[in-house]
PDB file of N, CA and C in Angstrom:
ATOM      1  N   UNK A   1     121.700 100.252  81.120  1.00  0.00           N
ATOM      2  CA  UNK A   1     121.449 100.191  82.544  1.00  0.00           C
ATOM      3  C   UNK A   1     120.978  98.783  82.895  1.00  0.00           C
ATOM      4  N   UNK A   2     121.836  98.051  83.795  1.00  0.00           N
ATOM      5  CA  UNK A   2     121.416  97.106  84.070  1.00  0.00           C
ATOM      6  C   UNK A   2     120.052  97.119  85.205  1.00  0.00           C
ATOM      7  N   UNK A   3     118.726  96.175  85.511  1.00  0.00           N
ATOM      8  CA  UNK A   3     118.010  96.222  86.320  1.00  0.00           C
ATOM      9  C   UNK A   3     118.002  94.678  87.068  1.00  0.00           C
ATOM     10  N   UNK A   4     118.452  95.321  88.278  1.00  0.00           N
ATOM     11  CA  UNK A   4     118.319  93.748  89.529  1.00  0.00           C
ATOM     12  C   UNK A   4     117.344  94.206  90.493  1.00  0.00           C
ATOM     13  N   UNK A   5     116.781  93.041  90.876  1.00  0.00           N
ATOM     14  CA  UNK A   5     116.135  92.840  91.840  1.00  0.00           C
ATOM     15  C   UNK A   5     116.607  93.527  92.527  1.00  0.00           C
ATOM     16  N   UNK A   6     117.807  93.447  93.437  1.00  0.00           N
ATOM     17  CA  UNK A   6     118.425  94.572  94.376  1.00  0.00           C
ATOM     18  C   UNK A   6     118.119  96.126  94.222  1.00  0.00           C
ATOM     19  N   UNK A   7     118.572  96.583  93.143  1.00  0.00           N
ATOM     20  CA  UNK A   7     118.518  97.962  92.402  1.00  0.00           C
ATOM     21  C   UNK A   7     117.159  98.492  92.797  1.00  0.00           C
ATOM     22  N   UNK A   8     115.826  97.451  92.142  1.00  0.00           N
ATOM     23  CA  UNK A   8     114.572  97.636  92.252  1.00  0.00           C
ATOM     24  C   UNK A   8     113.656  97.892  93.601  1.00  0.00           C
ATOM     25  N   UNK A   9     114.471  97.005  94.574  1.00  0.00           N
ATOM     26  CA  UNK A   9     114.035  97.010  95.824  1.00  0.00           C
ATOM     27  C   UNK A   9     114.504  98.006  96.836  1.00  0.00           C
ATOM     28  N   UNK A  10     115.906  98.894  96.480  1.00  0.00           N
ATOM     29  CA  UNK A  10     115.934  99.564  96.982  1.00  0.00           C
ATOM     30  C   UNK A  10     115.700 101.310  96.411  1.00  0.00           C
ATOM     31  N   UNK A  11     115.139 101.427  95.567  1.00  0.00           N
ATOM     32  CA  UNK A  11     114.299 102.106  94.968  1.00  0.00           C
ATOM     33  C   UNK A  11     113.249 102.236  95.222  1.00  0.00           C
ATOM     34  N   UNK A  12     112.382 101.382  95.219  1.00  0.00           N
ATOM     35  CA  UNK A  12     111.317 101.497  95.244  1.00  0.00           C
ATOM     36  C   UNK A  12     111.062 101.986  97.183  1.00  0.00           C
ATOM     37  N   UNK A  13     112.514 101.138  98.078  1.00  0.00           N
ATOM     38  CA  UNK A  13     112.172 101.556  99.391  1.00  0.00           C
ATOM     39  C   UNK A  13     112.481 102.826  99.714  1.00  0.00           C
ATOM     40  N   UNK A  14     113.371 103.343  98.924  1.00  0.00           N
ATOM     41  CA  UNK A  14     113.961 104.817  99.091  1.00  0.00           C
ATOM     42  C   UNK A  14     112.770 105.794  98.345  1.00  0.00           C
ATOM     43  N   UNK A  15     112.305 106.002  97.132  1.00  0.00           N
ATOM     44  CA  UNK A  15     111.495 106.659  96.668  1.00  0.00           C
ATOM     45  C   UNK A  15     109.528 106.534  97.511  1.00  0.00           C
ATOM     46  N   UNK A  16     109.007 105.088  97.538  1.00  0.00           N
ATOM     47  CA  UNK A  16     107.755 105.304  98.462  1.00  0.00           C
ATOM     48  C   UNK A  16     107.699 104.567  99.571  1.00  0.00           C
ATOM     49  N   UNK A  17     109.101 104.987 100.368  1.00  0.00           N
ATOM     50  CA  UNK A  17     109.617 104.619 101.854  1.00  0.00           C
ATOM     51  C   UNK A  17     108.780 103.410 102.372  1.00  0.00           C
ATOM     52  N   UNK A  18     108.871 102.525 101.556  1.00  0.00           N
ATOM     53  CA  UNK A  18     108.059 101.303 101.882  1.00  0.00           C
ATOM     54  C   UNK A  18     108.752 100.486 103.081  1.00  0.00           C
ATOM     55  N   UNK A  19     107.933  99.844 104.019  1.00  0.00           N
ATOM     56  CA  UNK A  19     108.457  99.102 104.915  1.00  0.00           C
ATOM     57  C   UNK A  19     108.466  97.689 104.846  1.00  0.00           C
ATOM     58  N   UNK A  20     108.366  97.035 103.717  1.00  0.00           N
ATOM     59  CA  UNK A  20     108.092  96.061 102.954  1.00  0.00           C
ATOM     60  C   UNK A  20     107.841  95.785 101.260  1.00  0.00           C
ATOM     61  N   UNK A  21     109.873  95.059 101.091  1.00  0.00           N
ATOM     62  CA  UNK A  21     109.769  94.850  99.296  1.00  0.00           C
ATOM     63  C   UNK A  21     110.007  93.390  99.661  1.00  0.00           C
ATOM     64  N   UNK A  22     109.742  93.014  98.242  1.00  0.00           N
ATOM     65  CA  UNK A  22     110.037  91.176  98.117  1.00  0.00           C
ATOM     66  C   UNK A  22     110.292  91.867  96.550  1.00  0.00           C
ATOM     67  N   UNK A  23     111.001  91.701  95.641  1.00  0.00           N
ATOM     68  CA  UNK A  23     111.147  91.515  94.481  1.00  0.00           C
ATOM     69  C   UNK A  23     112.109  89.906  94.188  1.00  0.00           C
ATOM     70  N   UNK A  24     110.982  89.375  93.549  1.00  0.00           N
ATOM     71  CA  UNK A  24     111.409  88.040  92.919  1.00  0.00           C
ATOM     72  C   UNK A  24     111.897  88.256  91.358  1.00  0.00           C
ATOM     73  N   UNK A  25     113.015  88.094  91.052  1.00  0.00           N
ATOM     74  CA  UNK A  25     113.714  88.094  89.443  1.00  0.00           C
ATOM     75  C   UNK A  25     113.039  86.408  88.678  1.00  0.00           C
ATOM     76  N   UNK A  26     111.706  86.491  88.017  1.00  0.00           N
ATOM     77  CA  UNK A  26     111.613  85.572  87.596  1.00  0.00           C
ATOM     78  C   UNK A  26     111.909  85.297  86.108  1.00  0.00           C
ATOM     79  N   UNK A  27     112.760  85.668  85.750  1.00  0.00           N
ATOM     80  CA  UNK A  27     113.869  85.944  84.250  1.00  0.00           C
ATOM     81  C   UNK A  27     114.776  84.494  84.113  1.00  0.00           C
ATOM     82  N   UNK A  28     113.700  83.865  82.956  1.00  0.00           N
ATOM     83  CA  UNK A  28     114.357  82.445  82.552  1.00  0.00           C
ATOM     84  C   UNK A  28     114.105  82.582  81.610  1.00  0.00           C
ATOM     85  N   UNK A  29     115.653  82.942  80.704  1.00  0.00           N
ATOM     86  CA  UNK A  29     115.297  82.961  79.104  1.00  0.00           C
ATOM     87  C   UNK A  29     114.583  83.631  78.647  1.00  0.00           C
ATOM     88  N   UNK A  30     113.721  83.071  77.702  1.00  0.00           N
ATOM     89  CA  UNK A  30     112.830  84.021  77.393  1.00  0.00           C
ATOM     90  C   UNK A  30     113.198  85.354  76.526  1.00  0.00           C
ATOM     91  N   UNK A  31     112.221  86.410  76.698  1.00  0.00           N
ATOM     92  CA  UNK A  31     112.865  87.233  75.669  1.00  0.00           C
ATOM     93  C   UNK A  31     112.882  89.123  76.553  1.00  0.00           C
ATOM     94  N   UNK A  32     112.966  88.946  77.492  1.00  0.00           N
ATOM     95  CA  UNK A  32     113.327  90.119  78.502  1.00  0.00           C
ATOM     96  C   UNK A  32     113.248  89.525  79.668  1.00  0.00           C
ATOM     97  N   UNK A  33     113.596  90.243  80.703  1.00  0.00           N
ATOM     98  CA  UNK A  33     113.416  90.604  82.034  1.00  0.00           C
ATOM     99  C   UNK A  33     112.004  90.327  82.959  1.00  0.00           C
ATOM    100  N   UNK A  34     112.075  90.010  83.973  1.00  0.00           N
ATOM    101  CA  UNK A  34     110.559  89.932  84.375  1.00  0.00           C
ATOM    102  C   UNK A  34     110.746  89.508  85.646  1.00  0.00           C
ATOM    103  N   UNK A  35     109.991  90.543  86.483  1.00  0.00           N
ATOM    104  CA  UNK A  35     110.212  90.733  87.868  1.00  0.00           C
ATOM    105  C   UNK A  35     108.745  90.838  88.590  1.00  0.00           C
ATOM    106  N   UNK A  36     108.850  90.323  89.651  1.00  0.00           N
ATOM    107  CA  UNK A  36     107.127  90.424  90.259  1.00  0.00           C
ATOM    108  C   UNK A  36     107.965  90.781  92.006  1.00  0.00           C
ATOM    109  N   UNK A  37     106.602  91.610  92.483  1.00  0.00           N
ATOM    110  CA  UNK A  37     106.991  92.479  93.631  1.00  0.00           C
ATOM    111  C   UNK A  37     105.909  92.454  94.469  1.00  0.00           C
ATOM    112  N   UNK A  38     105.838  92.664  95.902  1.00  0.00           N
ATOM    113  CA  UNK A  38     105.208  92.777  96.765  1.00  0.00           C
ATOM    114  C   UNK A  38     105.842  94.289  97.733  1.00  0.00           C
ATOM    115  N   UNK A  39     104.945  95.604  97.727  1.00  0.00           N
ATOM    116  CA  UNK A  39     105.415  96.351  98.063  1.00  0.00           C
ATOM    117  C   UNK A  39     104.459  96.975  99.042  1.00  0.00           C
ATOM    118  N   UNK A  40     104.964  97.130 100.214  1.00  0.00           N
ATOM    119  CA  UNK A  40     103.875  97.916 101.469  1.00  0.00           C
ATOM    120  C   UNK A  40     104.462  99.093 101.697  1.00  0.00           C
ATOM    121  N   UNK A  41     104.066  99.660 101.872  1.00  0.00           N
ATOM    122  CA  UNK A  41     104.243 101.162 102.365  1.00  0.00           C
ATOM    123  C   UNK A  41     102.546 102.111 102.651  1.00  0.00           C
ATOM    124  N   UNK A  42     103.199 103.056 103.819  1.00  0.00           N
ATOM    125  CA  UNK A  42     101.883 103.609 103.780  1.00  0.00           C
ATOM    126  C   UNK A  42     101.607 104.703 103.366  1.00  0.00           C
ATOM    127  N   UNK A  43     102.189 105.279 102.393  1.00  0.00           N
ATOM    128  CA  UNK A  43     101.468 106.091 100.993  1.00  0.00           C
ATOM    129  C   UNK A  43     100.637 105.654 100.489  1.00  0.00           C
ATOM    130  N   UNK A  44     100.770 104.108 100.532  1.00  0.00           N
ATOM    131  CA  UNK A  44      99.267 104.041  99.718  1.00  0.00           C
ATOM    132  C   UNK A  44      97.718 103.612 100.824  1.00  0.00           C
ATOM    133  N   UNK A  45      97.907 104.525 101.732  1.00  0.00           N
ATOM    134  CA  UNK A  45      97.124 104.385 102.624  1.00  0.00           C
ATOM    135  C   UNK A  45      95.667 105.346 101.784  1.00  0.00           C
ATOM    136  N   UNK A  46      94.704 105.307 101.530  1.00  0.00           N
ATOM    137  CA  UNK A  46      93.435 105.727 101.132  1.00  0.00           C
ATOM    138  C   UNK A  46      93.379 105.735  99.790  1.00  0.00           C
ATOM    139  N   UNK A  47      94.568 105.189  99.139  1.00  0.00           N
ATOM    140  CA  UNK A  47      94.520 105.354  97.978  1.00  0.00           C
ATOM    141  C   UNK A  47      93.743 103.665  97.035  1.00  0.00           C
ATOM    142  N   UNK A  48      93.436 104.130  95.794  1.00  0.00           N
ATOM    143  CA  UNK A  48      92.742 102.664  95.063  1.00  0.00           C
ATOM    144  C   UNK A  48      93.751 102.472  94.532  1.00  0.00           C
ATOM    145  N   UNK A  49      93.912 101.147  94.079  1.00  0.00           N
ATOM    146  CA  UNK A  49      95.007 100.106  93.719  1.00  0.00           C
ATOM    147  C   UNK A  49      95.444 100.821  92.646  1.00  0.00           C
ATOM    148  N   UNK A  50      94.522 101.394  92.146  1.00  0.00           N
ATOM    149  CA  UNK A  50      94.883 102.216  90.370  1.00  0.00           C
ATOM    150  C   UNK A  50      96.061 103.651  90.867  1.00  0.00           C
ATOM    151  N   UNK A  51      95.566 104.223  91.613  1.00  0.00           N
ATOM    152  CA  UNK A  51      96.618 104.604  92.396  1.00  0.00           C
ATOM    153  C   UNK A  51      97.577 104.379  92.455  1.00  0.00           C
ATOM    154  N   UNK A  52      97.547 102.994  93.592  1.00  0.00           N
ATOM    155  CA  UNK A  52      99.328 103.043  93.676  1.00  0.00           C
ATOM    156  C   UNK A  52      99.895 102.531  93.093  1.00  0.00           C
ATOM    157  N   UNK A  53      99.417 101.899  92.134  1.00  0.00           N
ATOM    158  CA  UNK A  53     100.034 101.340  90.721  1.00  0.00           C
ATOM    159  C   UNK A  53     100.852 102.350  89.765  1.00  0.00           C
ATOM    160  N   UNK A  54     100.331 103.322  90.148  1.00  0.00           N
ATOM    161  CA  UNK A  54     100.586 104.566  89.048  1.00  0.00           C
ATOM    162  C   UNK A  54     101.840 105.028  89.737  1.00  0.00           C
ATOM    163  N   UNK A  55     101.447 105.325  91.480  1.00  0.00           N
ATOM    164  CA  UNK A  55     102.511 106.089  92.038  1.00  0.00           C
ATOM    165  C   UNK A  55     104.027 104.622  91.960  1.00  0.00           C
ATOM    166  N   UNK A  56     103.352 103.233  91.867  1.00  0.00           N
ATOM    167  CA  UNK A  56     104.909 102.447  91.013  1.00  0.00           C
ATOM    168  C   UNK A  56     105.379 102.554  90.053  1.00  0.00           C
ATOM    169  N   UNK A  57     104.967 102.676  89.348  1.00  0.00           N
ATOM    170  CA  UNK A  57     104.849 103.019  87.553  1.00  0.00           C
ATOM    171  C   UNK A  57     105.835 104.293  87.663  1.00  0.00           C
ATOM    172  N   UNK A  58     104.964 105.377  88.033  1.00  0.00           N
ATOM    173  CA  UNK A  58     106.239 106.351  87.757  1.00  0.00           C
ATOM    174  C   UNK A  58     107.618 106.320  88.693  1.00  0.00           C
ATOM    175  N   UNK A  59     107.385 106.053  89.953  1.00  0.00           N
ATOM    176  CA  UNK A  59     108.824 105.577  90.628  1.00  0.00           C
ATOM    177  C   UNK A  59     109.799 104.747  89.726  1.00  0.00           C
ATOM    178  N   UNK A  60     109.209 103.867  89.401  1.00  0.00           N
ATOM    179  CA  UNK A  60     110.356 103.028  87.884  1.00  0.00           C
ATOM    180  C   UNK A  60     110.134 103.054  86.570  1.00  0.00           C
ATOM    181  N   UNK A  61     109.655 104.639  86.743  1.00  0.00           N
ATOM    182  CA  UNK A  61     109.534 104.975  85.167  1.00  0.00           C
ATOM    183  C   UNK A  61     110.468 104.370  83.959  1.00  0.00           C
ATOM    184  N   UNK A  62     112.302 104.815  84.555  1.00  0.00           N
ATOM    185  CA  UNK A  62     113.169 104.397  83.817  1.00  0.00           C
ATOM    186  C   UNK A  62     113.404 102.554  83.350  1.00  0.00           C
ATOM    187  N   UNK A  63     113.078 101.880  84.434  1.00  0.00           N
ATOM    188  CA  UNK A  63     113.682 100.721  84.766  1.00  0.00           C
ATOM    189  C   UNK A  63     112.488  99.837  83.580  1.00  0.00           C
ATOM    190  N   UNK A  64     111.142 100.436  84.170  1.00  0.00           N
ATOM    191  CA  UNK A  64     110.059 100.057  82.919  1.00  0.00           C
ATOM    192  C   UNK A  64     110.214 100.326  81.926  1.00  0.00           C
ATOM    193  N   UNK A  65     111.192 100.610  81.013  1.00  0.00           N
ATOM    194  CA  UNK A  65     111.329 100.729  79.748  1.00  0.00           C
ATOM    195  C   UNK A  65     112.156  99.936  78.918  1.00  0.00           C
ATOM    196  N   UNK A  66     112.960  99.032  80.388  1.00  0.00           N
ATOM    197  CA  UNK A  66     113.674  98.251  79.905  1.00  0.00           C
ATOM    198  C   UNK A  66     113.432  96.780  79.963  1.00  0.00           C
ATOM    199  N   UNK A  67     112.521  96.367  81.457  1.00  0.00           N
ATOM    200  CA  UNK A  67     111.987  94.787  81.589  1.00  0.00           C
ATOM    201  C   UNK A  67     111.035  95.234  80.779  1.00  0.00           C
ATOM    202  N   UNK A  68     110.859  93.869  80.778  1.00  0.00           N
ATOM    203  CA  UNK A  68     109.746  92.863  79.643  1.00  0.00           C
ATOM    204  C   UNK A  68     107.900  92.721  80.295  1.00  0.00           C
ATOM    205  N   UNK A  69     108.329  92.440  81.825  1.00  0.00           N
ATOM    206  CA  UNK A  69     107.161  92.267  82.243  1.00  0.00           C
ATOM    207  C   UNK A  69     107.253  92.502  84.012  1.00  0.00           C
ATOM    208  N   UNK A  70     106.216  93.391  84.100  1.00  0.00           N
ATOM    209  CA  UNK A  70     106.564  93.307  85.793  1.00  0.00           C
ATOM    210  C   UNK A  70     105.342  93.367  86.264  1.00  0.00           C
ATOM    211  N   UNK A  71     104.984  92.376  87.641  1.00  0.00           N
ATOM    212  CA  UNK A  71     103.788  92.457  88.593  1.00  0.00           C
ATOM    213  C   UNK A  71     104.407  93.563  89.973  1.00  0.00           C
ATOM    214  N   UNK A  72     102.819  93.665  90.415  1.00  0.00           N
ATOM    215  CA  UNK A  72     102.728  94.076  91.290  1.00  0.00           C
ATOM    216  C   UNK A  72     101.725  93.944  92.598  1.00  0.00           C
ATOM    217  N   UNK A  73     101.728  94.127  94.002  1.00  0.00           N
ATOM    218  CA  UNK A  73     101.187  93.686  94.890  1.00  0.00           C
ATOM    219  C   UNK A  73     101.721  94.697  95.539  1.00  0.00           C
ATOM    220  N   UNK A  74     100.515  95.822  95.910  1.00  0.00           N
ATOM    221  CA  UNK A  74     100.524  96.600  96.585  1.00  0.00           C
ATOM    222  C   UNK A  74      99.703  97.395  97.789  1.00  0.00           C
ATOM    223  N   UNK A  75     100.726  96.553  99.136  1.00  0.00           N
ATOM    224  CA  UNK A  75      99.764  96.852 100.048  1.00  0.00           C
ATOM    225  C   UNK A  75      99.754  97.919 101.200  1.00  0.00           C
ATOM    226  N   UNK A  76      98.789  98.200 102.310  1.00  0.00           N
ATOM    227  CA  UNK A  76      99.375  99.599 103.012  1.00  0.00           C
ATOM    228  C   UNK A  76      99.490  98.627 104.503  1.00  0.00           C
ATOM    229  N   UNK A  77     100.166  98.967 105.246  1.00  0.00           N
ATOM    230  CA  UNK A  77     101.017  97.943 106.549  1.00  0.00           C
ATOM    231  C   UNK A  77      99.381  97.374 107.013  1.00  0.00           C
ATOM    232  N   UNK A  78      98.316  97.864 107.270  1.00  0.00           N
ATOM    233  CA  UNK A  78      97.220  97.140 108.031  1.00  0.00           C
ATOM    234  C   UNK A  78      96.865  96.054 106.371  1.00  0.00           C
ATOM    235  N   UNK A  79      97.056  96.338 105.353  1.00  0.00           N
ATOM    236  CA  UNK A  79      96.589  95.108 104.472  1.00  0.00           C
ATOM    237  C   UNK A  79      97.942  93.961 104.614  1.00  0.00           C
ATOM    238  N   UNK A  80      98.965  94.629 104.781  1.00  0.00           N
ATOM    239  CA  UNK A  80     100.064  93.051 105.009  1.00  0.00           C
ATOM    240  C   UNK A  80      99.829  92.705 106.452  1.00  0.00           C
ATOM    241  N   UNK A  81      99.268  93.330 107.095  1.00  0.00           N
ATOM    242  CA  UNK A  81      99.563  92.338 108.641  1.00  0.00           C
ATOM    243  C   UNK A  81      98.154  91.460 108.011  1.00  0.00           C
ATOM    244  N   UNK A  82      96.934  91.986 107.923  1.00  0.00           N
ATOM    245  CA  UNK A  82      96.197  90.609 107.574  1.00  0.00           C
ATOM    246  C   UNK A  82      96.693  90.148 106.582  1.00  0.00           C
ATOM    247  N   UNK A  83      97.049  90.098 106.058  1.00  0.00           N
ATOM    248  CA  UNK A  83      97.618  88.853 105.217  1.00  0.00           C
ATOM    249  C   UNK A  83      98.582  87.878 105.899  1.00  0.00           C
ATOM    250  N   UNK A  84      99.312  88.326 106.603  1.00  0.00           N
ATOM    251  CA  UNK A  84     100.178  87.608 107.259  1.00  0.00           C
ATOM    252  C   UNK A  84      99.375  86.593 108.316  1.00  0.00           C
ATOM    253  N   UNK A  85      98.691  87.426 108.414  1.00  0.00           N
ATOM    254  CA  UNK A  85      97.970  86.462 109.810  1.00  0.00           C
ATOM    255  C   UNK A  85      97.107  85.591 109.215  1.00  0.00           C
ATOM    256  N   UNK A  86      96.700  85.514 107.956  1.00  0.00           N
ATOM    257  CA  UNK A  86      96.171  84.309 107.074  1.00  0.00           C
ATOM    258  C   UNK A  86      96.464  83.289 107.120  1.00  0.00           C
ATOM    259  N   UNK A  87      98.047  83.500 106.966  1.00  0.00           N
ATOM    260  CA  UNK A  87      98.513  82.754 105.921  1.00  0.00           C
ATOM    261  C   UNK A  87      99.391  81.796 107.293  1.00  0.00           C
ATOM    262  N   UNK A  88      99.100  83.138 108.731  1.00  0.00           N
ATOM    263  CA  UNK A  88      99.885  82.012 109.866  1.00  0.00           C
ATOM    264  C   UNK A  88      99.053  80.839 110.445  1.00  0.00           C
TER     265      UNK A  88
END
């Protein structure tokens, strides 16, 4: 099974109906795969980071068995609008 960025992002938007993916493929050489993500949705609204880490984890249960290394950044829509407005 191949895993792309594409694949990942729309997975992850279809399974925890997120309204916000960024998956960056940062896979240079090296010795697997390795992808870092920014994912909002508001499932993870009351939940602790350990949480929705878990509820990512098992959404790409399969796909994690095959990269090498993957981040995560997981926020609920009121933690990405401040951020956004930080950073404007």
């Amino acid at each position: 099974m191949a895993v792309t960025a594409e694949s990942l992002e729309k997975k992850i938007r279809d399974e925890l109906q997120a309204t916000h993916v960024e998956v960056l493929d940062e896979t240079a050489g090296g010795c697997g795969q390795k992808f870092s993500t920014v994912i909002v949705s508001e499932k993870f609204e009351g939940k602790p980071l350990l949480q929705r880490h878990r509820m990512v984890n098992a959404c790409l249960e399969e796909e994690l068995k095959i990269i090498h290394a993957f981040s995560m950044k997981t926020l609920t829509p009121a933690d990405w609008t401040k951020r956004q407005e930080k950073s404007s």
